[in-house]
C-alpha atoms as a PDB file:
ATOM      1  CA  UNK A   1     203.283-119.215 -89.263  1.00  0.00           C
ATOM      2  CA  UNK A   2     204.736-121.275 -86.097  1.00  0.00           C
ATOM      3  CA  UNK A   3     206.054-119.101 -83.292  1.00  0.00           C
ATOM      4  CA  UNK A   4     210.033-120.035 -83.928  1.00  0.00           C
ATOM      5  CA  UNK A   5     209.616-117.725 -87.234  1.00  0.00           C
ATOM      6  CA  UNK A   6     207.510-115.153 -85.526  1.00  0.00           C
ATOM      7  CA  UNK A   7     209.066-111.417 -84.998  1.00  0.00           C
ATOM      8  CA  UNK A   8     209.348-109.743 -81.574  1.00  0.00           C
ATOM      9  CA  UNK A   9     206.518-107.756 -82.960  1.00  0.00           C
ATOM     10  CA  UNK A  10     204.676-110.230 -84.023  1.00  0.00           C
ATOM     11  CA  UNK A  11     204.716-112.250 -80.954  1.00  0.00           C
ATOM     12  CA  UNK A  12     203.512-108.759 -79.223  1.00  0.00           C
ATOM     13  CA  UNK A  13     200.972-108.549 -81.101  1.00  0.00           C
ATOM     14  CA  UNK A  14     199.881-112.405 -80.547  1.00  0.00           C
ATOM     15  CA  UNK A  15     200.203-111.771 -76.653  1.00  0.00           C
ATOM     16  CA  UNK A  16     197.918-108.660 -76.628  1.00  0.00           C
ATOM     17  CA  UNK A  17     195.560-110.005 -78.530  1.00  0.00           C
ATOM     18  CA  UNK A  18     195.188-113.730 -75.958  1.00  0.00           C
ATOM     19  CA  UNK A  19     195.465-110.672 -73.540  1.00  0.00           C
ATOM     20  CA  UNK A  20     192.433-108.840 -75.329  1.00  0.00           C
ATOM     21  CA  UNK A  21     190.342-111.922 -75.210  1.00  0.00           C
ATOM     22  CA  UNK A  22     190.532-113.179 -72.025  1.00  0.00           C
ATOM     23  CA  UNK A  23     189.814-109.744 -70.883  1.00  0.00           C
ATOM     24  CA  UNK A  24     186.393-109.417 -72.980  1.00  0.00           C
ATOM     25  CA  UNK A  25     185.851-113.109 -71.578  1.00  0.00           C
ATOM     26  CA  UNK A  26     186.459-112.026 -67.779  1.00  0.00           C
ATOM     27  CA  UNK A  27     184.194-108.770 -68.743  1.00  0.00           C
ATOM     28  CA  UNK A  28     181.622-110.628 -69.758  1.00  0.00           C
ATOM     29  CA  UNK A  29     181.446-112.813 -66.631  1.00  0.00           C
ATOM     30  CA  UNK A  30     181.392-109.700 -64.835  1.00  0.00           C
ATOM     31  CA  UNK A  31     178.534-108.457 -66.135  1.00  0.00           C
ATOM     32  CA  UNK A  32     176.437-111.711 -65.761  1.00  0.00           C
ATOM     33  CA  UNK A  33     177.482-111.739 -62.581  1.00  0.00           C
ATOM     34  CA  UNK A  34     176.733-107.810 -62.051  1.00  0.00           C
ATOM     35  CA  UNK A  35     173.509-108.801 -63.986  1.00  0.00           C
ATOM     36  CA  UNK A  36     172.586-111.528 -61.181  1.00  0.00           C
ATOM     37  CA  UNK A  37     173.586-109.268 -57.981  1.00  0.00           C
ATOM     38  CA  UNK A  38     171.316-106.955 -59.155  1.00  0.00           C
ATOM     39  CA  UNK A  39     168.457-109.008 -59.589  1.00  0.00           C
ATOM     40  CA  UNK A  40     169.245-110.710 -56.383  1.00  0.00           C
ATOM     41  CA  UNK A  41     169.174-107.257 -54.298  1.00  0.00           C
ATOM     42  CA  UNK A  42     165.901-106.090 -55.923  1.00  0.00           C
ATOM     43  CA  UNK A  43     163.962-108.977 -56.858  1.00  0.00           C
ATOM     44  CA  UNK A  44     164.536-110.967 -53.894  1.00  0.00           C
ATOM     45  CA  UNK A  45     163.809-110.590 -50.339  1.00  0.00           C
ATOM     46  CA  UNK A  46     167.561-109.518 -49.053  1.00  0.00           C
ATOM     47  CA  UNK A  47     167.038-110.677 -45.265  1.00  0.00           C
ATOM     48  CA  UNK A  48     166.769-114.567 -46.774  1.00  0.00           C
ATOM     49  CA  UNK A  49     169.944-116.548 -45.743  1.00  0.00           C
ATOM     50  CA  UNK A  50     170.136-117.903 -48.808  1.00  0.00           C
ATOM     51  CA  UNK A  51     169.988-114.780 -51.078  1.00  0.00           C
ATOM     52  CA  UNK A  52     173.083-113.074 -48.412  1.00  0.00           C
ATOM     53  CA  UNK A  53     174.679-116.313 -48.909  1.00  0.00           C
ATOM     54  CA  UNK A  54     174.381-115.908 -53.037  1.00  0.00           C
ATOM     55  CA  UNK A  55     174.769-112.186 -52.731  1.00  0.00           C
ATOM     56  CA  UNK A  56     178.226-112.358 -50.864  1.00  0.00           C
ATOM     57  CA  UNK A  57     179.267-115.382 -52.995  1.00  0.00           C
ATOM     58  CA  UNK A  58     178.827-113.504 -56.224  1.00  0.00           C
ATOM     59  CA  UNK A  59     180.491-109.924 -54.402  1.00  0.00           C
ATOM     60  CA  UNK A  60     183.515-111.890 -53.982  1.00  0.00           C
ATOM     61  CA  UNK A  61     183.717-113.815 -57.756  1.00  0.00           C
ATOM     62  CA  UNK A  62     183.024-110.405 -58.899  1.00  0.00           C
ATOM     63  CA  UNK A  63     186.191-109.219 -56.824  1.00  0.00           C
ATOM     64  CA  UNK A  64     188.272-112.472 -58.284  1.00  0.00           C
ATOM     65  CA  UNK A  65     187.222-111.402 -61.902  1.00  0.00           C
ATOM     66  CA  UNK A  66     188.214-107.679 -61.361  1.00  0.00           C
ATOM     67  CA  UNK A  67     191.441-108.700 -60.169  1.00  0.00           C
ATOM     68  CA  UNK A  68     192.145-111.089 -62.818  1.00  0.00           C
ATOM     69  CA  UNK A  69     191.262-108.576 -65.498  1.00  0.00           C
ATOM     70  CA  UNK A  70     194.359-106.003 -63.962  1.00  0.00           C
ATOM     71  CA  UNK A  71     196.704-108.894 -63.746  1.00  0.00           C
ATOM     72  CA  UNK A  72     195.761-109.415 -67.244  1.00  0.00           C
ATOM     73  CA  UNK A  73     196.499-105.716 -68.010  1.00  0.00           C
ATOM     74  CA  UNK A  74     199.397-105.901 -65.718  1.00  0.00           C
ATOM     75  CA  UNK A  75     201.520-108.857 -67.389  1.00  0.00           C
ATOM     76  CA  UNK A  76     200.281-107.920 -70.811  1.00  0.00           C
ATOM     77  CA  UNK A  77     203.573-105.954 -72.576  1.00  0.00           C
ATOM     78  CA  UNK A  78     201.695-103.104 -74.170  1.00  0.00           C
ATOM     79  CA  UNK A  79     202.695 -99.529 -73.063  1.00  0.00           C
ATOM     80  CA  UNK A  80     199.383 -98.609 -72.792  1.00  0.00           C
ATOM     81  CA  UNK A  81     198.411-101.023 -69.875  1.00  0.00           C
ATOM     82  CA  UNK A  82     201.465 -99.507 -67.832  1.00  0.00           C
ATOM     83  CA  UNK A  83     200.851 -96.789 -65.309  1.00  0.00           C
ATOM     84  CA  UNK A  84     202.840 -93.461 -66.112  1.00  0.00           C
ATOM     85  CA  UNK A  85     206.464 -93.899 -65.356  1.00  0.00           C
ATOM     86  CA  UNK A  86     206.072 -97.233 -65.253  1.00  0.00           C
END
């Protein structure tokens, strides 16, 4: 079906599920990434420049991810995303 014949609903549905996707993608980047920080501040010695340097770098992708997830949520149109009253 091209997306000139799709329904409102349809194209809903379409949108929340690219939405749904590119959040399990960003969610599984996180926890790599979670997955790595963790292994960094308990396998390795934490007063290395280097391993602050990698530690802080993946702190702040892991803050870039959890923002992109809630503008994800944010823009996506389903009611259940929105805050109450929203």
């Amino acid at each position: 079906m091209d997306e000139e014949n799709m329904t409102k609903s349809e194209e809903q549905h379409l949108s929340l599920q690219k939405a749904l996707q590119q959040c399990e993608l960003v969610q599984n980047m996180i926890d790599i990434s979670i997955s790595s920080l963790e292994g960094l501040r308990t396998k390795c010695a934490t007063s290395n420049d280097l391993t602050q340097k990698e530690i802080r770098t993946l702190e702040m992708s892991l803050q870039v991810m959890c923002s992109h997830v809630l503008m994800i949520a944010a823009s996506s149109d389903s009611p259940v995303d929105k805050p109450v009253g929203g």
